[in-house]
Protein backbone atom coordinates (compact mmCIF):
# COMPACT_ATOMS: atom_id res chain seq x y z
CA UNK A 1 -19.88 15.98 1.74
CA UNK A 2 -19.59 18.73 -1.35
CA UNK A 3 -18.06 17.33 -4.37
CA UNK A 4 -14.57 17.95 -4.98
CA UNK A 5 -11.50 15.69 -7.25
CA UNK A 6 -11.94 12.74 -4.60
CA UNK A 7 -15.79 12.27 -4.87
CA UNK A 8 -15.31 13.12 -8.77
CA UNK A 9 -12.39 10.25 -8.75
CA UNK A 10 -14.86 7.68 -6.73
CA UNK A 11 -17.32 7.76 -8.99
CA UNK A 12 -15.28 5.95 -11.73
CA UNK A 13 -14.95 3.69 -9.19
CA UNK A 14 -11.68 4.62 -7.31
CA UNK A 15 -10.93 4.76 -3.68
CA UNK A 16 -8.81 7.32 -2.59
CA UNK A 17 -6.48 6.34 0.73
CA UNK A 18 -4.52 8.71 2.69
CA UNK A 19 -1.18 7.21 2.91
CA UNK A 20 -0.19 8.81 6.77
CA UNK A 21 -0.78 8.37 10.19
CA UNK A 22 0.33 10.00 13.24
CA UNK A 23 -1.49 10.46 16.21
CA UNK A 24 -2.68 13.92 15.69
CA UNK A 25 -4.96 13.09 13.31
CA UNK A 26 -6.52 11.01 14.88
CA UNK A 27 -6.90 13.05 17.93
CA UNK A 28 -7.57 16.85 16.69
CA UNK A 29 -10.33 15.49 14.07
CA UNK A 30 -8.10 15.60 11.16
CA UNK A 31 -8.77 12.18 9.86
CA UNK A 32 -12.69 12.45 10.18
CA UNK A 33 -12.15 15.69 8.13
CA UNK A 34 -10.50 13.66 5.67
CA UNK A 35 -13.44 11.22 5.49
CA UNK A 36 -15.85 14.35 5.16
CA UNK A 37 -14.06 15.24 2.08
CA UNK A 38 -13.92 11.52 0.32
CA UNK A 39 -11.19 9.68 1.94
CA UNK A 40 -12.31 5.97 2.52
CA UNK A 41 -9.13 4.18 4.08
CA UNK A 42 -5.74 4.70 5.30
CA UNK A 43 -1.99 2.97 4.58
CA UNK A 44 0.84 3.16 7.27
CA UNK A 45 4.29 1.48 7.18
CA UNK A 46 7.51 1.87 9.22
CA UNK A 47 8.98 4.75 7.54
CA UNK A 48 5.62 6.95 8.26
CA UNK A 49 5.88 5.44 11.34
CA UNK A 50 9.14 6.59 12.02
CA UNK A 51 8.92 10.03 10.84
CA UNK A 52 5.56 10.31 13.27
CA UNK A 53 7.90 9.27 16.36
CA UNK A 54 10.81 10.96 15.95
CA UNK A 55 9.16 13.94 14.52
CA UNK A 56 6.69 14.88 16.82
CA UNK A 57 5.77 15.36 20.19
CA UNK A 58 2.29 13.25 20.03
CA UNK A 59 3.66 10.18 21.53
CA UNK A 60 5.43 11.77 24.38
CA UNK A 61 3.59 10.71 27.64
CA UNK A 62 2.78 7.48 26.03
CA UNK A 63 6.33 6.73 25.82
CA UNK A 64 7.09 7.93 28.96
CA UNK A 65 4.61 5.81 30.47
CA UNK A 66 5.83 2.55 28.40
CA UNK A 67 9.30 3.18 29.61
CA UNK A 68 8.41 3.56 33.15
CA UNK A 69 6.75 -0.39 32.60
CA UNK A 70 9.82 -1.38 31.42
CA UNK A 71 8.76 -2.61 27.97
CA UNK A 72 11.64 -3.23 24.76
CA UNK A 73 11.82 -0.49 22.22
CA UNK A 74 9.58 -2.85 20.01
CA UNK A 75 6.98 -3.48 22.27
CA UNK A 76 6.93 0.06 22.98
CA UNK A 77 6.17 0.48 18.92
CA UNK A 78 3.53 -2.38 18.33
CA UNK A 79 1.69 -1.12 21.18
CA UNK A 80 1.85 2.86 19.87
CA UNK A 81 1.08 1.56 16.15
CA UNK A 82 -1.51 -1.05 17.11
CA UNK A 83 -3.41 2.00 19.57
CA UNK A 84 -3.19 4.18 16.30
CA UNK A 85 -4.57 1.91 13.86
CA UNK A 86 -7.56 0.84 15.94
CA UNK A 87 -8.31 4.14 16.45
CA UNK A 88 -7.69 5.03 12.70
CA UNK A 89 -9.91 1.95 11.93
CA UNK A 90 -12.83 2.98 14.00
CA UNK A 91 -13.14 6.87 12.58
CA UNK A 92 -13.15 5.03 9.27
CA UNK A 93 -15.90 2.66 10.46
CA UNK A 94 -18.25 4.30 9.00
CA UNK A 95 -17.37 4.21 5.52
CA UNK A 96 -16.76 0.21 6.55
CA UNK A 97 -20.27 0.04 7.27
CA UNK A 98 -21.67 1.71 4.77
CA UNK A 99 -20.13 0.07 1.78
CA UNK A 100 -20.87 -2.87 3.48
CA UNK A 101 -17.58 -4.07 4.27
CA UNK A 102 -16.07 -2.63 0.37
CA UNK A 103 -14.08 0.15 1.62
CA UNK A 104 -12.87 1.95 5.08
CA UNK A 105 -9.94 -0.12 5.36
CA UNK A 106 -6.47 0.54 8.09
CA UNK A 107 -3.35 -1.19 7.09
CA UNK A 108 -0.82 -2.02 9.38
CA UNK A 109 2.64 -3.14 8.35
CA UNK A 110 4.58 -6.67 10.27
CA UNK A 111 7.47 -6.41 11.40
CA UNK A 112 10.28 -6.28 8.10
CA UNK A 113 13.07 -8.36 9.64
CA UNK A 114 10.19 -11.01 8.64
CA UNK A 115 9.78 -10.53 4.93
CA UNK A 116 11.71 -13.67 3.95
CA UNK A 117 10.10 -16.25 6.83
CA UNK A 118 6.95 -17.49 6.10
CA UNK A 119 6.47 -19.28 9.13
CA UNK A 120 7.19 -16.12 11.23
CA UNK A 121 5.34 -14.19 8.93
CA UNK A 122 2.28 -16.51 9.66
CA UNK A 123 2.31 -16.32 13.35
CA UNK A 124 2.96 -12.73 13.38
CA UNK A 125 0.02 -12.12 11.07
CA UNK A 126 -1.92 -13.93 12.78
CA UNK A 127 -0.87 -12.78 16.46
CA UNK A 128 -1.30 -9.03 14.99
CA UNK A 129 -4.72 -9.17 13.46
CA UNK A 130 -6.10 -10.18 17.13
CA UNK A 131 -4.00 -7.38 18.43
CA UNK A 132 -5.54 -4.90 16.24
CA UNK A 133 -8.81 -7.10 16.33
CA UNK A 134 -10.89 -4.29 14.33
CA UNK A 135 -13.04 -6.14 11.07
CA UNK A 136 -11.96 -2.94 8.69
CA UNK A 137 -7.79 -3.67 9.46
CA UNK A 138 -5.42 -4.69 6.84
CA UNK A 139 -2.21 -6.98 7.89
CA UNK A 140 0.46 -5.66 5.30
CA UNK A 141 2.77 -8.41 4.07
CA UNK A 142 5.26 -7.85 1.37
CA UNK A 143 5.28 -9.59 -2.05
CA UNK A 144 8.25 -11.97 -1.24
CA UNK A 145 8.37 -15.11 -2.27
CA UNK A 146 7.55 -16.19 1.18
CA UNK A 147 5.20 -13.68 1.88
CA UNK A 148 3.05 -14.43 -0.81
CA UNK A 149 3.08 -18.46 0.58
CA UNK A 150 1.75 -17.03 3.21
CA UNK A 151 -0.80 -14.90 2.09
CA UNK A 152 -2.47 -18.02 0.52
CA UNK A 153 -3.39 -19.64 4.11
CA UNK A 154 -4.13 -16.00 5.45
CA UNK A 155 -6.71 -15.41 2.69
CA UNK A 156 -8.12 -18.92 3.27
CA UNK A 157 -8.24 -18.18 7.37
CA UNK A 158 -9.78 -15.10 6.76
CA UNK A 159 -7.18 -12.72 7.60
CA UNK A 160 -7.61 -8.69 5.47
CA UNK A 161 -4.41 -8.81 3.35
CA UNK A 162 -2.84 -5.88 2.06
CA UNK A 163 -0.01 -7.57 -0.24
CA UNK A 164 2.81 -4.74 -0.24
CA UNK A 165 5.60 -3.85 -2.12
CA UNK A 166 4.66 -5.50 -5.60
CA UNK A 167 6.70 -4.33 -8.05
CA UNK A 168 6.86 -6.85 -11.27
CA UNK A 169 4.23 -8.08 -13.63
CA UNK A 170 5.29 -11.77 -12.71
CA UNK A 171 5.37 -10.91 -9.09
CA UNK A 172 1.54 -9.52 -9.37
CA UNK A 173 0.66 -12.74 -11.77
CA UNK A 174 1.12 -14.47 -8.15
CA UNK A 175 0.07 -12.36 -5.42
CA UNK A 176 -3.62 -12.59 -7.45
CA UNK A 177 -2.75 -16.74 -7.40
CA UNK A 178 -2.47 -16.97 -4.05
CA UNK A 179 -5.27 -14.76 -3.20
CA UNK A 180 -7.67 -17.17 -5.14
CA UNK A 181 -6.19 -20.18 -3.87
CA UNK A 182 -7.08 -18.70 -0.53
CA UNK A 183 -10.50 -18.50 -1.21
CA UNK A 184 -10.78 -21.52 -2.85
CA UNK A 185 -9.33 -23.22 -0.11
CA UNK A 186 -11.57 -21.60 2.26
CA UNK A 187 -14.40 -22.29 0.07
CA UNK A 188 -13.89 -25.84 0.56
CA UNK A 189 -14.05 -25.52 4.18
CA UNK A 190 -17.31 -23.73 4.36
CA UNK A 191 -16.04 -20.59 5.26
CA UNK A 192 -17.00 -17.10 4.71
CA UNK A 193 -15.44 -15.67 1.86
CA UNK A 194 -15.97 -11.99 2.13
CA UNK A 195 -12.23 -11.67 3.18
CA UNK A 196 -10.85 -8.30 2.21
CA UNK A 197 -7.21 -7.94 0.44
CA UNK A 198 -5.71 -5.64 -1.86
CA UNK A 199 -2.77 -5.71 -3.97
CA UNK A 200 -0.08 -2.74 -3.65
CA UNK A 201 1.06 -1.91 -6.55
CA UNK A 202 4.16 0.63 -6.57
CA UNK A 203 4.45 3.26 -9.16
CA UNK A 204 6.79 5.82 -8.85
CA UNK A 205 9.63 4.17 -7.47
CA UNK A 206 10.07 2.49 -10.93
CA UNK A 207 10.47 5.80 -12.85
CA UNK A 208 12.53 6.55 -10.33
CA UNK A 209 14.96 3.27 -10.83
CA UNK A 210 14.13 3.52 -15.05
CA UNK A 211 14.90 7.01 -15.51
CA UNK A 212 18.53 7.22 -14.95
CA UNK A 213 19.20 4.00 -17.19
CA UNK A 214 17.58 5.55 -20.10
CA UNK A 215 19.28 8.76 -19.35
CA UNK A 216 22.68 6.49 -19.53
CA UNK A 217 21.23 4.69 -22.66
CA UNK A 218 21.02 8.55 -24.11
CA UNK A 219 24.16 9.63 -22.85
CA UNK A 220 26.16 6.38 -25.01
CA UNK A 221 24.61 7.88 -27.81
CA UNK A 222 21.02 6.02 -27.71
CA UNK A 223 19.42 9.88 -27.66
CA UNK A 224 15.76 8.09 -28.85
CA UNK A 225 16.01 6.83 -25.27
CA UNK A 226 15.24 10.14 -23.95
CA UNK A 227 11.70 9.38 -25.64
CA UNK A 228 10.45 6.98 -23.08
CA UNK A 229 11.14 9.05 -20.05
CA UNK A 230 8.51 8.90 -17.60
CA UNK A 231 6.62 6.45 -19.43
CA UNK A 232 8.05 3.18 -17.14
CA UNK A 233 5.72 3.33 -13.87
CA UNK A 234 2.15 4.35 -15.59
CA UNK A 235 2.92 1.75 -18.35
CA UNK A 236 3.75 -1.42 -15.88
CA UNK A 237 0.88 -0.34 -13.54
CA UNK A 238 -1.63 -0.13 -16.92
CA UNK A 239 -0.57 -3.60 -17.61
CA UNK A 240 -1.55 -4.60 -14.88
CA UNK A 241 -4.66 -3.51 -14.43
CA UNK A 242 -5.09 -5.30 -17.74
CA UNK A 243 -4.41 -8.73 -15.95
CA UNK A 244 -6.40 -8.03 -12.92
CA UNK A 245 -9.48 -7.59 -15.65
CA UNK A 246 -8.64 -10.87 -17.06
CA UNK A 247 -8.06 -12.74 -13.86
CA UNK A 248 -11.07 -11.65 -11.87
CA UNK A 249 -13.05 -11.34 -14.93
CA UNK A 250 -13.15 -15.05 -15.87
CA UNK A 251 -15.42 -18.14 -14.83
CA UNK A 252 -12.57 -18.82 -12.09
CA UNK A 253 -13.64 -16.22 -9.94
CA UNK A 254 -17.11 -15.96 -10.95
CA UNK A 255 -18.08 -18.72 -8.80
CA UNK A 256 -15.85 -17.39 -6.27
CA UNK A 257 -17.45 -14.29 -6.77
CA UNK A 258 -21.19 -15.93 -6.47
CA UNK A 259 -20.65 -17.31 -3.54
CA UNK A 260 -19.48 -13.59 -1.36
CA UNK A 261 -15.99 -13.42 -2.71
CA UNK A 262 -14.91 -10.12 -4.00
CA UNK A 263 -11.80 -8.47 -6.29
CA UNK A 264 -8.73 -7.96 -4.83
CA UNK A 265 -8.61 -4.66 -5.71
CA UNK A 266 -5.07 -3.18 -7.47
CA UNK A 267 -3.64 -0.39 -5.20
CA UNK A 268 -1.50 2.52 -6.47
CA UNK A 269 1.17 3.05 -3.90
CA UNK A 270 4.02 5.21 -4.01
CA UNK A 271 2.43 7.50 -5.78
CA UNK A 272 4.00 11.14 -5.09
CA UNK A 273 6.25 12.89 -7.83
CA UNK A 274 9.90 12.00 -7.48
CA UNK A 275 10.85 13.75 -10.73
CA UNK A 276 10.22 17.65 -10.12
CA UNK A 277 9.95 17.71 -14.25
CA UNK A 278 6.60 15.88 -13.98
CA UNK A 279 3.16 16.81 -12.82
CA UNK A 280 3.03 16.79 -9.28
CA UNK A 281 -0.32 14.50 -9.96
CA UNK A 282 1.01 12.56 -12.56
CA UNK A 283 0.58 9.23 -10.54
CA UNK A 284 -3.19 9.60 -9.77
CA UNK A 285 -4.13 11.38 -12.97
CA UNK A 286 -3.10 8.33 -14.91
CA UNK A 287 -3.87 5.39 -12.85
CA UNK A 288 -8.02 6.14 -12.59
CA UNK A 289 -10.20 3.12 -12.98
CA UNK A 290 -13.06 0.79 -11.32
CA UNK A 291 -11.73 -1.70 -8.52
CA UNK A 292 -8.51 0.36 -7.86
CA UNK A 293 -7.54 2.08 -4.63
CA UNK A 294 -5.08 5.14 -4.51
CA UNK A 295 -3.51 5.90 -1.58
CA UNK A 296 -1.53 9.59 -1.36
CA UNK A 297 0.79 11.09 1.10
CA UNK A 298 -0.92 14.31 2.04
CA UNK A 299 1.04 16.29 -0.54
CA UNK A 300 -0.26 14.62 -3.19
CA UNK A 301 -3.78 14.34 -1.69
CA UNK A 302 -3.24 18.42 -1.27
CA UNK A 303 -2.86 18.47 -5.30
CA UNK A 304 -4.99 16.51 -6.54
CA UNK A 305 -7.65 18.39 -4.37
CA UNK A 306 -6.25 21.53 -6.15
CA UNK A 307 -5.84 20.56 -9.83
CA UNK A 308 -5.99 16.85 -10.47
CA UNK A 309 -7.30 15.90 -13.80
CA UNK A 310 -10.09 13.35 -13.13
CA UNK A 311 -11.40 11.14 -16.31
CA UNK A 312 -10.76 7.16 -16.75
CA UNK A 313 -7.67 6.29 -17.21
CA UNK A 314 -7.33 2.44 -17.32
CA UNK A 315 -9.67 0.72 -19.43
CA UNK A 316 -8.37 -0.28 -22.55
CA UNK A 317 -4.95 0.89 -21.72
CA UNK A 318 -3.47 -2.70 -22.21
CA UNK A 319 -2.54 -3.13 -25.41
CA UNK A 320 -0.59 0.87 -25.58
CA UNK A 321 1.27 -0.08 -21.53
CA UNK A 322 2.54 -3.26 -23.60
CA UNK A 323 4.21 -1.64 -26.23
CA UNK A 324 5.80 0.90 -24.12
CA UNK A 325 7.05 -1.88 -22.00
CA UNK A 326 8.31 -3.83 -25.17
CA UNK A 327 9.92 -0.17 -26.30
CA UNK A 328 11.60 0.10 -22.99
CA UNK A 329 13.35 -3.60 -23.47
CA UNK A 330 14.35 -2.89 -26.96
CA UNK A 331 16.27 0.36 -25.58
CA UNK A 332 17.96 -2.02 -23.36
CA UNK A 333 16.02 -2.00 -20.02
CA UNK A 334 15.70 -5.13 -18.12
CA UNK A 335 12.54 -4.82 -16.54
CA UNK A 336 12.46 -7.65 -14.26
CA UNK A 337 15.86 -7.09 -12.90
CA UNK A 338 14.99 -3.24 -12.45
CA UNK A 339 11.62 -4.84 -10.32
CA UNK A 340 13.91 -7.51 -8.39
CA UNK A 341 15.92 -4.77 -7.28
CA UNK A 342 13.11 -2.38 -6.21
CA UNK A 343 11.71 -5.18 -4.14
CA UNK A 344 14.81 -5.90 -2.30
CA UNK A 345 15.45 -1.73 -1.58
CA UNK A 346 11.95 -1.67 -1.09
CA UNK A 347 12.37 -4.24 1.96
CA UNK A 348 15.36 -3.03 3.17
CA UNK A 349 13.93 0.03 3.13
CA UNK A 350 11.22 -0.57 5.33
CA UNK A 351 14.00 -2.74 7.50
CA UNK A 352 15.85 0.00 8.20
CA UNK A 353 13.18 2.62 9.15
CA UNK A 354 11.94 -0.40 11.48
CA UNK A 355 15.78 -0.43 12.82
CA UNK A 356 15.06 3.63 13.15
CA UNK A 357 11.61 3.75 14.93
CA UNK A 358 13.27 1.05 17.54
CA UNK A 359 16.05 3.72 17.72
CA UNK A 360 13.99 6.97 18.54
CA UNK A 361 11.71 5.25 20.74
CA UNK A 362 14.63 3.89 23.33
CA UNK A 363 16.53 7.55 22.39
CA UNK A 364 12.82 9.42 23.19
CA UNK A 365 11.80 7.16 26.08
CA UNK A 366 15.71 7.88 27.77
CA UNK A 367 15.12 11.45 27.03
CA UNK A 368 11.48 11.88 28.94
CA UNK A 369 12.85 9.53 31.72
CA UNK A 370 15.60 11.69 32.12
CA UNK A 371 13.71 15.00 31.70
CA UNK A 372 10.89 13.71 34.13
CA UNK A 373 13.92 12.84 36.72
């Protein structure tokens, strides 16, 4: 493996995740190339999902098969996402092995109609993770209230979390709570506490909601508004990072931490370019730092290989992320109701690309059966 901006960005202590999956690459070698050239894990939700059904031609005879066995449209998707994940998870094996367990991670989204029932979240969780059944997979729940209840007893059964769709300071505060409480509990039970999580943290998507208030805040005659453009996403990821250094930097999880129990490491999601005024690598340039995962859509990956600028980027930015998120209130921004809102699009989001993969694969499996006739 030469050295290239991924190698150069793992060195101060980043992973970099490809955030994609279709089965393609896992079949024509395209993921293992990725691996050759630094990539150590991979993301999926429904919305990549989605786009990889209705887009291509690579699940084809396995949905013509399916339909022939008369399974639903969403047994029909489980069983095409779990098949792509274990595969996913065993070219990045490897890399699981050889960081001893640190890195070469698959996540694998539950179902989003569940986002708001913990119970069902549980079971599902659960159920999934002996579907997949692959040490080096991720179960991705989202950072709802009653997700995060839930991640506590998946932590302490020793279920690999991948806490989604975090948004908020506040939110984050309790997403790390619960994932110490989990060990803690587990702890107490005897049990093994090398249980893997990580905490998605999304970036660009609050830009994306800040940017047009402050650009409405300029327009009624605020024009010192225009000043904190682009400043919203790096600035509320920055911070925290600073509270994942104080919170798994203290005596709590020290003697978590001495007994097998490692970070749960902040993950920069959402992290391709919205705003066609900024640097295409504006999301990765910014956010580099020890214990932190980055996971790109290929786009991004594609730029960064190309001209991302790689130096640290994280410690010590505390202090400066806080008073550009104290600037942005004073101009009038609301942060936590911009970051409640994100969260609910965010699931909804996912919802309805859920609702849209169940669509293409009963439209796709009617079309084969039909063309097969």
């Amino acid at each position: 493996m030469g050295e290239n901006t991924v190698t150069r960005i793992q060195e101060l202590g980043q992973s970099v995740w490809i955030d994609h999956i279709r089965r393609s690459m896992l079949t024509t070698g395209e993921l293992g190339a990725l691996v050759r050239q630094g990539i150590t894990g991979l993301t999926s939700n429904p919305t990549i999902f989605e786009k990889a059904v209705s887009g291509s031609t690579d699940y084809d005879e396995a949905l013509l098969e399916m339909s022939r066995a008369g399974k639903s449209p969403a047994e029909v998707f489980e069983a095409l996402a779990v098949e792509d994940i274990q595969d996913a998870a065993d070219i990045l094996r490897g890399v699981y092995d050889r960081t001893d367990g640190a890195d070469g991670y698959v996540s694998i989204e539950l179902p989003p109609p569940l986002a708001h029932d913990r119970r069902a979240t549980l079971a599902e969780a659960r159920r999934l993770s002996a579907s997949v059944g692959r040490p080096n997979a991720l179960i991705k729940v989202p950072a709802t209230p009653e997700g995060i209840k839930a991640v506590r007893t998946l932590i302490a059964e020793g279920i690999n979390v991948n806490v989604t769709l975090i948004f908020s300071l506040d939110s984050y505060r309790t997403v790390m709570e619960a994932y110490l409480r989990g060990l803690e509990q587990r702890a107490s039970q005897g049990g093994d506490l090398r249980v893997a999580s990580v905490a998605s943290f999304f970036v660009s998507r609050v830009d994306s909601a800040v940017d047009p208030l402050l650009r409405a805040l300029a327009a009624g005659g605020d024009a010192s508004a225009l000043d904190l453009l682009g400043t919203a996403a790096v600035a509320n990821a920055r911070a925290a990072y600073a509270l994942f250094k104080t919170e798994f930097g203290g005596e709590r999880f020290a003697s978590l931490r001495a007994k097998g129990a490692r970070v749960q490491r902040p993950l920069w999601a959402s992290t391709s370019t919205k705003d066609p005024a900024y640097s295409d690598t504006m999301y990765v340039d910014s956010l580099i730092g020890p214990d932190t995962v980055n996971t790109m859509p290929p786009q991004t990956l594609d730029a960064v290989l190309d001209h991302g600028v790689v130096a640290p980027a994280l410690d010590g930015t505390g202090p400066s992320a806080e008073q550009t998120l104290d600037a942005l209130t004073a101009a009038g921004i609301d942060m936590a109701e911009v970051t409640e809102k994100l969260l609910r699009d965010g699931v909804a989001a996912f919802a309805d690309s859920y609702d849209a993969v169940l669509a293409s694969v009963e439209s796709k499996c009617g079309e084969l059966a039909q063309a097969a006739s």
